[in-house]
Protein backbone atom coordinates (compact mmCIF):
# COMPACT_ATOMS: atom_id res chain seq x y z
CA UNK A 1 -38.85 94.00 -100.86
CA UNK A 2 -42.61 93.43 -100.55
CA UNK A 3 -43.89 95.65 -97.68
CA UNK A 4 -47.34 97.13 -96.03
CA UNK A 5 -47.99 100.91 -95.35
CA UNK A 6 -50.09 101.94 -93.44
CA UNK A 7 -51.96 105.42 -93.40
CA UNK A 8 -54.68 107.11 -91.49
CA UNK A 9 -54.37 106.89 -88.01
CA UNK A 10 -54.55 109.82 -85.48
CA UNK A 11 -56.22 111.41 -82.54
CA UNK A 12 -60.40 111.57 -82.19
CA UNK A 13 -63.15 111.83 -79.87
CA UNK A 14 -65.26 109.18 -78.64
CA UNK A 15 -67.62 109.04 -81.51
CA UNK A 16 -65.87 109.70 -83.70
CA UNK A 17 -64.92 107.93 -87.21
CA UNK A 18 -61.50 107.23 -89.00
CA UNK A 19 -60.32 105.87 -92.33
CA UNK A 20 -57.03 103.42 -92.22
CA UNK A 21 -55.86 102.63 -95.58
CA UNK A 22 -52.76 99.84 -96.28
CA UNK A 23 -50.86 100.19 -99.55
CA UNK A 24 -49.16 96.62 -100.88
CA UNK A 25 -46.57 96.20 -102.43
CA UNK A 26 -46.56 91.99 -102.25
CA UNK A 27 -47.56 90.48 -105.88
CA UNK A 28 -49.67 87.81 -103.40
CA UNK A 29 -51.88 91.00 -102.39
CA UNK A 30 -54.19 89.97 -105.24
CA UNK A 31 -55.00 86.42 -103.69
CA UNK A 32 -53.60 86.12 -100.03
CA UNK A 33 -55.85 87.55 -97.45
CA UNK A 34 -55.20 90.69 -95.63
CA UNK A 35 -55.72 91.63 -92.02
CA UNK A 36 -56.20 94.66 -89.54
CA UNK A 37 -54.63 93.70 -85.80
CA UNK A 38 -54.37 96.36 -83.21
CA UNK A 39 -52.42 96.03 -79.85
CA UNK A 40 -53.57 98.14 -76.93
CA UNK A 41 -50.97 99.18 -74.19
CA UNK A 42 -49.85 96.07 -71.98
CA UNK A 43 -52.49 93.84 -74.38
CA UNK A 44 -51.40 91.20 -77.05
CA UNK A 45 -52.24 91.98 -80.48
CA UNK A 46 -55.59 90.82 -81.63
CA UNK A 47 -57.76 90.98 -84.90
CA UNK A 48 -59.76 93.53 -85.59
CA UNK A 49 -60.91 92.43 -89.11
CA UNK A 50 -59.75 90.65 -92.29
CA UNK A 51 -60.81 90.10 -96.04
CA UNK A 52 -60.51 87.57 -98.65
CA UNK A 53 -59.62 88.78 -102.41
CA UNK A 54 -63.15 87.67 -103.21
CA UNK A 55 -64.40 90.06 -100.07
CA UNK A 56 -65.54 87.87 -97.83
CA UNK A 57 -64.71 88.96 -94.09
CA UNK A 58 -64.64 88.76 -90.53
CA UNK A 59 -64.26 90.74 -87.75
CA UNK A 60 -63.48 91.14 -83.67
CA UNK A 61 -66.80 90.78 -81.36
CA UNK A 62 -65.33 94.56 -79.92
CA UNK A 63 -65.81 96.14 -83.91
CA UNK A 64 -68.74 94.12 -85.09
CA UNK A 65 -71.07 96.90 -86.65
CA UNK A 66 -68.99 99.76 -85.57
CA UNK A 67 -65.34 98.80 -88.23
CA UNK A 68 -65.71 97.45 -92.35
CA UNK A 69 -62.96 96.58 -93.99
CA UNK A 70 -62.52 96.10 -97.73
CA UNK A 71 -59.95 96.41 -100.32
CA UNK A 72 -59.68 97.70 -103.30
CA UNK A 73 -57.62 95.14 -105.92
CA UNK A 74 -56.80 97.03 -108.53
CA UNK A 75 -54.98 99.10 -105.99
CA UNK A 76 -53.48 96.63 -103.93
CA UNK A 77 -54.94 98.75 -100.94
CA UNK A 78 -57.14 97.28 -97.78
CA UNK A 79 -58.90 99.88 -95.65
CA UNK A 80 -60.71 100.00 -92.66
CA UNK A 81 -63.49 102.41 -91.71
CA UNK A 82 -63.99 103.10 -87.87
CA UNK A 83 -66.82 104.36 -87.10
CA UNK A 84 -68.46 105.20 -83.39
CA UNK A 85 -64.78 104.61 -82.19
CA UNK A 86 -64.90 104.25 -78.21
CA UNK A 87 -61.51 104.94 -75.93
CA UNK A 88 -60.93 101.08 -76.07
CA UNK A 89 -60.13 101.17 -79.64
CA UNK A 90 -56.70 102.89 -78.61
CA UNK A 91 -53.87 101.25 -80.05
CA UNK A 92 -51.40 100.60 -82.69
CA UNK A 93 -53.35 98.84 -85.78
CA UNK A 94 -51.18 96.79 -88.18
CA UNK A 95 -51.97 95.85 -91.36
CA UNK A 96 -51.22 92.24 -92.56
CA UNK A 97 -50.63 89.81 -95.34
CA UNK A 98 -51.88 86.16 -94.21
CA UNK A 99 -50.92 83.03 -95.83
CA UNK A 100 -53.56 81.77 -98.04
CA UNK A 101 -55.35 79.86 -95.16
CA UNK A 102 -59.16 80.88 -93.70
CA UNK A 103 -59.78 82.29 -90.95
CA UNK A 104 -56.61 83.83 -90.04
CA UNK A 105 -55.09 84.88 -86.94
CA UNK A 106 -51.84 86.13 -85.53
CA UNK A 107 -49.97 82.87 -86.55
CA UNK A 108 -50.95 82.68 -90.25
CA UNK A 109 -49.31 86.11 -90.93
CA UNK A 110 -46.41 86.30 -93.49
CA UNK A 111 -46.05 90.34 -93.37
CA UNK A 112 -46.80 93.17 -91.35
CA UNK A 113 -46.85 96.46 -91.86
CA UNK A 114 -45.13 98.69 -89.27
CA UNK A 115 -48.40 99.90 -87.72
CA UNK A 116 -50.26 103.82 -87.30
CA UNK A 117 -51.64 104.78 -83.71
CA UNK A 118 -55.18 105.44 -83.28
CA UNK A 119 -55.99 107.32 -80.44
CA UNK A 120 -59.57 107.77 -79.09
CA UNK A 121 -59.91 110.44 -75.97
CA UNK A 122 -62.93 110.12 -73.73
């Protein structure tokens, strides 16, 4: 059964920095691209960031300069660094598996992982 797991999440300060990482098991993880959501409390689930095999990416207005994610190939793992993480960034993040379309969104996902909670106290 091809599944996501994610790892990483927890509570920080305002400030502060953490490291999500998403292990693959999907054989399409070398040329599908892969995506970071997050859903806040009463808030639908929105993209944070996502990557292209190749490396190309793109992420949320909210994480621009603050978030980078990349992926490693050879270890069918996507991670995303958080860095200067604010008490809006509070949610469950979910990594994803798109289709093989460009950009993606929350319709052009084909597997989710079952999400870590990130917590960021003021």
């Amino acid at each position: 059964q091809e599944q996501l797991v994610e790892s990483g999440g927890g509570l920080v300060q305002a400030g502060g920095s953490l490291r999500l990482s998403c292990a693959a098991s999907a054989r399409t993880f070398t040329t599908y691209p892969m995506g970071w959501f997050r859903q806040a409390p009463g808030k639908e689930r929105e993209l944070v960031a996502s990557i292209l095999w190749r490396g190309e990416t793109t992420y949320g207005d909210s994480v621009k300069g603050r978030f980078t994610i990349s992926r490693d190939n050879t270890k069918n793992t996507v991670y995303l660094q958080m860095n200067s993480l604010k008490p809006e960034d509070t949610g469950v993040y979910y990594c994803a598996i798109s289709n093989p379309v460009w950009p993606i969104n929350f319709s052009t996902i084909r597997i989710w992982g079952q999400g870590t909670q990130v917590t960021v106290s003021s």
